[in-house]
Protein backbone atom coordinates (compact mmCIF):
# COMPACT_ATOMS: atom_id res chain seq x y z
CA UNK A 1 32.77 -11.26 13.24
CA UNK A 2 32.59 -8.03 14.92
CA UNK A 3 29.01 -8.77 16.66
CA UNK A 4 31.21 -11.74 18.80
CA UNK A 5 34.16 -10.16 18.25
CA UNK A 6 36.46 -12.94 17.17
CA UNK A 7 38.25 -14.17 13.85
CA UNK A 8 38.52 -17.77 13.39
CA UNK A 9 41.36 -19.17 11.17
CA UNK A 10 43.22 -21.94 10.51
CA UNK A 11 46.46 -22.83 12.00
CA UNK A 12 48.97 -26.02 10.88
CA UNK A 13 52.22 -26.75 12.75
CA UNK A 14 51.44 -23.52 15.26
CA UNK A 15 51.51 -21.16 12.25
CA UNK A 16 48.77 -19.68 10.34
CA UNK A 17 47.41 -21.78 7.24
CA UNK A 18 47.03 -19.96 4.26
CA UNK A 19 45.47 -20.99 0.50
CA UNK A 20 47.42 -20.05 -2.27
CA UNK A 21 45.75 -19.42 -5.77
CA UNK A 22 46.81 -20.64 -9.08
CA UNK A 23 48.86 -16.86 -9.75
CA UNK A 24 50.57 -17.86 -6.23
CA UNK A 25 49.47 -15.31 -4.28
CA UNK A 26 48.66 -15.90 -0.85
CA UNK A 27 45.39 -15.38 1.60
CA UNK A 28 44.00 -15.87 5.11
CA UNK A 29 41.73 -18.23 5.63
CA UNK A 30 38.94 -16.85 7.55
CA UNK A 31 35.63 -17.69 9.38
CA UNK A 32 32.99 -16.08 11.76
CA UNK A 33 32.26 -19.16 14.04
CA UNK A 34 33.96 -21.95 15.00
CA UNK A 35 31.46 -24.62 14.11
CA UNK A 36 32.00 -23.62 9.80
CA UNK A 37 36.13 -23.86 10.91
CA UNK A 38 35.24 -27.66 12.23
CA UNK A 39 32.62 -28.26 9.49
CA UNK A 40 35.67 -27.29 6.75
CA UNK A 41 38.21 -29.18 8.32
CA UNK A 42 36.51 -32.15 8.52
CA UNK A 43 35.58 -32.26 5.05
CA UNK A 44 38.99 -31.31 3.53
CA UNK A 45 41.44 -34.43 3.49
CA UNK A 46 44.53 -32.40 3.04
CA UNK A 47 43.78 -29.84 6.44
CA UNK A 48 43.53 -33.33 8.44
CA UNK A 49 46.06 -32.55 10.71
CA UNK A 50 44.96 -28.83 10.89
CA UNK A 51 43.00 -27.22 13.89
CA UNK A 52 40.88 -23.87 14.41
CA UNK A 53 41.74 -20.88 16.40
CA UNK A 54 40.21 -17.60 17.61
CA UNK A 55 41.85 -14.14 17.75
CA UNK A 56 40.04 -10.74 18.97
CA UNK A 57 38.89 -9.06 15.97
CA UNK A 58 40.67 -5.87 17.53
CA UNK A 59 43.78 -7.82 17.99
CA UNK A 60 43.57 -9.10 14.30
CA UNK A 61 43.56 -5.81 13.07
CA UNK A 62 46.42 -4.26 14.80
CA UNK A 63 48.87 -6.86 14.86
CA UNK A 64 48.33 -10.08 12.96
CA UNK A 65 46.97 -8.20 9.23
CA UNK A 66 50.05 -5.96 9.74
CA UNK A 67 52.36 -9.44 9.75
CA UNK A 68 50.64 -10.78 6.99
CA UNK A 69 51.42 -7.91 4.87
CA UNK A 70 54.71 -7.59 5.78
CA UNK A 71 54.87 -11.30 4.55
CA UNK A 72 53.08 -10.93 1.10
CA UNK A 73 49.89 -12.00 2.41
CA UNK A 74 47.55 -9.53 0.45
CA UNK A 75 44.14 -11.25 0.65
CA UNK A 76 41.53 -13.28 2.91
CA UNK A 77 39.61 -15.77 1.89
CA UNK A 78 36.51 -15.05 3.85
CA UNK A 79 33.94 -18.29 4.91
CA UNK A 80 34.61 -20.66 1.88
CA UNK A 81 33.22 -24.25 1.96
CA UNK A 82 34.74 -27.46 1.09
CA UNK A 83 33.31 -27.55 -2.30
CA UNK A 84 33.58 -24.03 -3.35
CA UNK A 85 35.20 -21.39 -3.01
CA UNK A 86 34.97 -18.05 -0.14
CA UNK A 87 34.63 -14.10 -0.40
CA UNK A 88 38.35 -12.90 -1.84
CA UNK A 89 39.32 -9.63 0.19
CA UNK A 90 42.08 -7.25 -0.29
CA UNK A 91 43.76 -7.25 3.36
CA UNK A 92 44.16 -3.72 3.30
CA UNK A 93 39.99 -3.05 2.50
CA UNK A 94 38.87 -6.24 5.32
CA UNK A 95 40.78 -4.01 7.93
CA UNK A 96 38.88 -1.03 6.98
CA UNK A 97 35.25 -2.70 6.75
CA UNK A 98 36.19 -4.33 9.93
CA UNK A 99 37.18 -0.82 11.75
CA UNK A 100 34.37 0.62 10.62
CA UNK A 101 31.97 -1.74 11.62
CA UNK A 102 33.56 -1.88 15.09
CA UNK A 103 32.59 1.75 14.94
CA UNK A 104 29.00 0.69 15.32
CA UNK A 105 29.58 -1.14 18.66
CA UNK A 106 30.58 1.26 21.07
């Protein structure tokens, strides 16, 4: 993600789509290209309707993982697949791994 430095997700109805586990808590939906964001989408019935979007991996950290917390999003569900399940991430430790690996790139 930080190589190409965007963050695809999911969006439904112009807001962010998120998965919600069996305890009800709430994640991101996350991918590093947009061709696995098509690939999912097309193989999930329910997400017909739904459609990918970029944001700068810069922006994503500053602004939209700060709104997410402040709205009891805790976790992103990095790269799953229609059959299976992704990475789980604790918001708060994604931002870090991402800042640091920006780090690397200037």
């Amino acid at each position: 993600m930080c190589d190409w430095e965007y963050i695809w997700t999911l969006y439904d109805n112009g807001h962010i789509l998120l998965n919600e586990d069996k305890d009800g808590n709430l994640s991101i939906i996350l991918f590093p290209f947009e061709e696995f964001t098509s690939y999912y989408l097309q193989n999930i019935e329910e997400l017909k309707d739904s459609f990918s979007k970029r944001v700068n991996v810069e922006k994503f950290i500053k602004e939209t993982i700060e709104k997410l917390l402040s709205n009891n999003v805790v976790n992103a569900l990095v790269f799953p697949i229609p059959d299976g399940f992704g990475l789980s991430i604790p918001l708060c430790k994604l931002k870090e791994d991402l800042k640091q690996e920006l780090e690397n790139y200037k």
